[in-house]
Structure formats: structure tokens, C-alpha cells
Protein backbone atom coordinates (compact mmCIF):
# COMPACT_ATOMS: atom_id res chain seq x y z
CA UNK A 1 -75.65 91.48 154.70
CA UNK A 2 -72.85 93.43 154.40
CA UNK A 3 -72.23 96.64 151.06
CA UNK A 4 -69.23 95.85 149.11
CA UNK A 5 -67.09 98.48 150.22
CA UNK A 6 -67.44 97.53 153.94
CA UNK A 7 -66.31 94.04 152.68
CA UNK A 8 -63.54 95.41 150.77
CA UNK A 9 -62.43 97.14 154.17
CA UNK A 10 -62.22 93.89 156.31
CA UNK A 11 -60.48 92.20 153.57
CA UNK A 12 -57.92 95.27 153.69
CA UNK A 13 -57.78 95.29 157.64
CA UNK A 14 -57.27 91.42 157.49
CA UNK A 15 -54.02 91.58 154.90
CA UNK A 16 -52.23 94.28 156.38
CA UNK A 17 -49.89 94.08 159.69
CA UNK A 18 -49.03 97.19 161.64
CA UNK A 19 -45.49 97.68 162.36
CA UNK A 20 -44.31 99.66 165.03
CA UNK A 21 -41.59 102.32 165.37
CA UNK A 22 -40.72 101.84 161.33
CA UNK A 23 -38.90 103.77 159.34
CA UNK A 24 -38.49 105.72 162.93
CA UNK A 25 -40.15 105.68 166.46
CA UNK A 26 -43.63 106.82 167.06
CA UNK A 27 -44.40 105.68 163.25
CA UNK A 28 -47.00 102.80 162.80
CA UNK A 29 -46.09 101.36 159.36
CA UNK A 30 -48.90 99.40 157.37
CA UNK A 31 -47.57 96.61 155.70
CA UNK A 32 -49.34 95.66 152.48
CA UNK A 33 -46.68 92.89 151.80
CA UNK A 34 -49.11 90.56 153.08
CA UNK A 35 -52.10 91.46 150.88
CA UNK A 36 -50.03 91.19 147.67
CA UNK A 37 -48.78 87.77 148.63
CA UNK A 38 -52.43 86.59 148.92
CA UNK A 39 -53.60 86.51 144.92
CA UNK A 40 -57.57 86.60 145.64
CA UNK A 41 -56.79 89.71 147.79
CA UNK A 42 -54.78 91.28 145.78
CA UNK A 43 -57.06 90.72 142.33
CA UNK A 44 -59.97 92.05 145.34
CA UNK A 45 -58.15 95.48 145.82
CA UNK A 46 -57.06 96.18 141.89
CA UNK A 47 -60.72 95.23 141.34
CA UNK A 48 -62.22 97.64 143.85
CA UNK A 49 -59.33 100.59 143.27
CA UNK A 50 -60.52 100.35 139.69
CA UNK A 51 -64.12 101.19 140.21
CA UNK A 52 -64.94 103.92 140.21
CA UNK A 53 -62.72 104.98 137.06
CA UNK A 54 -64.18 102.41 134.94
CA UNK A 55 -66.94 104.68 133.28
CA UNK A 56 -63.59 105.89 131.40
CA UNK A 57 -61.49 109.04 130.27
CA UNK A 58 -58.54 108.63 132.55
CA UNK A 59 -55.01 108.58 129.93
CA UNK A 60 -52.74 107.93 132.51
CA UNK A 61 -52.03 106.41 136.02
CA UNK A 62 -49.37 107.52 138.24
CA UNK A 63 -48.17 105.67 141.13
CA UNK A 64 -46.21 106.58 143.65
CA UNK A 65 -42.88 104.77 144.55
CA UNK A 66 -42.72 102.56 145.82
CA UNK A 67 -46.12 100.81 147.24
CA UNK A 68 -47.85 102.96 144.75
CA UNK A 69 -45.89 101.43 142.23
CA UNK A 70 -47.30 97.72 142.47
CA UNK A 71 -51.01 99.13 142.79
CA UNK A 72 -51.06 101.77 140.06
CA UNK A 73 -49.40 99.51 137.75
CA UNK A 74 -52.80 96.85 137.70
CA UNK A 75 -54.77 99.61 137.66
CA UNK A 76 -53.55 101.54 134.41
CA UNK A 77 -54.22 98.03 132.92
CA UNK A 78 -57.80 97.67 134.15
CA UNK A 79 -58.44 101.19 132.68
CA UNK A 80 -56.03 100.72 129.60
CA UNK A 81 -54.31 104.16 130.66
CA UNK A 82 -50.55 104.90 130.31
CA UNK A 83 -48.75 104.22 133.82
CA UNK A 84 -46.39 106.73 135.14
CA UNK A 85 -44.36 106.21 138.02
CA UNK A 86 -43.67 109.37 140.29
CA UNK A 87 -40.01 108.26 142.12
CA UNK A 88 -37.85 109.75 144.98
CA UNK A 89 -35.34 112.37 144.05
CA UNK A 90 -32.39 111.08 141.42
CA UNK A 91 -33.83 108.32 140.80
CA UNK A 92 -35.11 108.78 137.36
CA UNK A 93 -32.77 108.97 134.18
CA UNK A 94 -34.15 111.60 132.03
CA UNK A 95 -35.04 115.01 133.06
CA UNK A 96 -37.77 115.84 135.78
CA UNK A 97 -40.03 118.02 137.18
CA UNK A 98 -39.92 117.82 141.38
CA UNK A 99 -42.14 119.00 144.19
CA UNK A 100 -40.87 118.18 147.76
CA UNK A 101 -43.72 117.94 150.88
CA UNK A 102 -43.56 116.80 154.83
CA UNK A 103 -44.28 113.62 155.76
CA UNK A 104 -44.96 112.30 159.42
CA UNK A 105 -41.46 112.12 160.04
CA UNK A 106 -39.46 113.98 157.64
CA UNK A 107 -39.97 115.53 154.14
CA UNK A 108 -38.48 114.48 150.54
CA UNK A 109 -38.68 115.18 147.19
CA UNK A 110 -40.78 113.08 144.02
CA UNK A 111 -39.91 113.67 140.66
CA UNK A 112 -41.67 112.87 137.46
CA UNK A 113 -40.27 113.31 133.78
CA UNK A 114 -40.89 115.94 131.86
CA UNK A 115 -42.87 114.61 129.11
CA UNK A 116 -44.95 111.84 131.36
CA UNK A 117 -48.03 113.61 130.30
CA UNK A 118 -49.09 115.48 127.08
CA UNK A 119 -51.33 118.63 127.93
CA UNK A 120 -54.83 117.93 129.22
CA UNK A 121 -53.86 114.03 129.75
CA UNK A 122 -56.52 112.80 132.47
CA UNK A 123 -54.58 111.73 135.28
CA UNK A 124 -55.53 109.71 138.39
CA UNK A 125 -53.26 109.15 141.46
CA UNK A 126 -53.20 105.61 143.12
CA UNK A 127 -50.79 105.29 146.10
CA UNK A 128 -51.29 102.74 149.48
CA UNK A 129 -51.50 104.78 152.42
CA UNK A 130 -52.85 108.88 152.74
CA UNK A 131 -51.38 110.02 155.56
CA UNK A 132 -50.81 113.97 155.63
CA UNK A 133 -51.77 114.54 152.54
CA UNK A 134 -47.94 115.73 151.39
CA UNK A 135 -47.34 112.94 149.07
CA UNK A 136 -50.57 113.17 147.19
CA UNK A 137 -50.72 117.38 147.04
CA UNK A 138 -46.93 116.92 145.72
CA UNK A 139 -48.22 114.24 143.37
CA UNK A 140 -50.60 116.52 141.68
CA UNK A 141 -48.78 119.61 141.80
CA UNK A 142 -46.32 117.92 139.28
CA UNK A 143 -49.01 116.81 137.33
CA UNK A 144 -50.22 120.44 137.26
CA UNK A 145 -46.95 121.44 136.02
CA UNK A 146 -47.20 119.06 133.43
CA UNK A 147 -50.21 120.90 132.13
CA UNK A 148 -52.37 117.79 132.70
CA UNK A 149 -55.22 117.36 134.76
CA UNK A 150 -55.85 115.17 137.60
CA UNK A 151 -58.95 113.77 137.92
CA UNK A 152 -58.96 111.67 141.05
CA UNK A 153 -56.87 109.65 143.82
CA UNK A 154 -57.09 106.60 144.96
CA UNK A 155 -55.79 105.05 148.15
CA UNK A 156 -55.77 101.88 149.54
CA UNK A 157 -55.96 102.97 153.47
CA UNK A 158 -56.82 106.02 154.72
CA UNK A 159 -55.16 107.66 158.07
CA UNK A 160 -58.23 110.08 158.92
CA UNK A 161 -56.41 110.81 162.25
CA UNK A 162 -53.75 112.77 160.15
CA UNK A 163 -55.58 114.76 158.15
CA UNK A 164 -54.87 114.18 154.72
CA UNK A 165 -58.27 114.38 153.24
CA UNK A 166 -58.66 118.23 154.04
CA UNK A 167 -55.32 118.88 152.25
CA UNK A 168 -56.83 117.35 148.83
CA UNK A 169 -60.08 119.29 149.04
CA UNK A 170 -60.83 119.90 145.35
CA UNK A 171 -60.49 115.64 144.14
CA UNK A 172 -62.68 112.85 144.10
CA UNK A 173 -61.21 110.72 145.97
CA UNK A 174 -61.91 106.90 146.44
CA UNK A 175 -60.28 105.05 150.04
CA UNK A 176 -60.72 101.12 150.38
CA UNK A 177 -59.99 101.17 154.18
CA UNK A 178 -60.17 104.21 156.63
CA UNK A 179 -58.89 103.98 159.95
């Protein structure tokens, strides 16, 4: 018999398709499109990102554009916690606070706006993939700024090879799938 979070992980390796050399070469993409077109999957993983947050006191979830999006989203309603999206540079209308990071192949900018969070606001980060680890330390720098506290991430795969995990040293932080 298998635990729960080792079937959890095959039904996370099963719905997701590796695409090479995207967004450039030497990058293996994960695509989740296939596990959010599959409705007992998807309910699976919103079930199982929701967890270990259910014992309460998180006020708001922030997801990460633009996967991060479509899992925090679920999530913040599972927990009944505000929903904040974090989005690329310019893209949000009112006015922000930024933090810019590396990625794999690049680096960029998030932004969040300035009154997403009230002081002391619990705040757990859901996103799909941690890679480096830029993303996710950018993620709760802003919500540092913000003068809330985060109180957890949660990921949907896990890249161990790249070393994100060691970046995020001080959070709890929950993985469905680690390759």
C-alpha cells in the first residue's frame, strides 16, 4: 500500500509532459496544462496543496503569474483566505512594490500592490514549479515589504537538481512532486 503523498506524486508525474528547449534551449518546461484539463486531478492537487494549511490562520494566498495563478486561486478558497496575485513587471494597474531575481535562463521582475496585505496578514505562497528558488525568495521579499508575514510555500513540483530549497531555508514548505 502506498502513503498519500507518494500517490499524490504519481498522479502529478502522470499529468504533466516535459517540453524540451521551451521558453529557450537547454530548458525542460513542465507542462501542467494537462493536469488542469483532467477535473479529478486537478480537484486531487487543490486538495493535497491545501493540507497542510487547513489547521487555519493563513489571511491571504498569493500566486504567482501565471501557473501560480490557477493553483493559488482554489486554494485561497479551500482556506477562505484573500487571494493575491504577484504579476510580471507593468502589468498591474495600481501602484506596486517589485523585487526582481534570476531564473534558469534569464531574470525579471514581480510586482505586487501596495496595499495587497494589511500588516501582520498571514501569507502563504503557492506557485507550480521551484526551480532556483528566485521566484519564491522574490515572492516573499515583497511580502516582507508589505509588513506581512509569510508563513509557508507551496509548490506543485519540485526541481531538487536546482537548488531551490536551500534558498528558502527559514519556510515550511510543502512539494507534491520532487524530481
Amino acid at each position: 500500500m502506498t502513503s498519500p503523498a507518494a500517490d499524490i506524486a504519481e498522479l502529478v508525474a502522470r499529468h504533466v509532459r516535459d517540453i524540451p528547449d521551451y521558453p529557450t534551449p537547454g530548458v525542460l518546461f513542465r507542462d501542467i496544462t494537462p493536469l488542469l484539463a483532467d477535473p479529478t486531478a486537478f480537484a486531487a492537487v487543490v486538495d493535497a496543496l491545501v493540507q497542510p494549511w487547513r489547521s487555519g490562520g493563513v489571511d491571504k494566498v498569493v500566486g504567482i503569474e501565471a501557473r501560480g495563478f490557477i493553483l493559488a486561486a482554489p486554494v485561497a478558497y479551500h482556506l477562505r483566505a484573500g487571494f493575491v496575485p504577484m504579476r510580471k513587471k507593468g502589468k498591474l494597474p495600481y501602484q506596486t512594490l517589485h523585487a526582481s531575481y534570476a531564473l534558469e535562463y534569464g531574470s525579471a521582475t514581480i510586482e505586487v500592490h501596495v496595499d495587497a496585505f494589511r500588516p501582520g496578514d498571514r501569507v502563504l505562497v503557492v506557485d507550480d514549479v521551484l526551480a532556483t528558488g528566485g521566484t519564491a525568495a522574490a515572492a516573499l521579499d515583497l511580502i516582507r515589504q508589505a509588513n506581512a508575514d509569510p508563513i509557508g510555500l507551496s509548490f506543485l513540483i519540485e526541481l531538487s537538481a536546482l537548488g531551490g530549497r536551500a534558498r528558502l531555508p527559514e519556510q515550511m514548505m510543502h512539494t507534491l512532486l520532487r524530481l
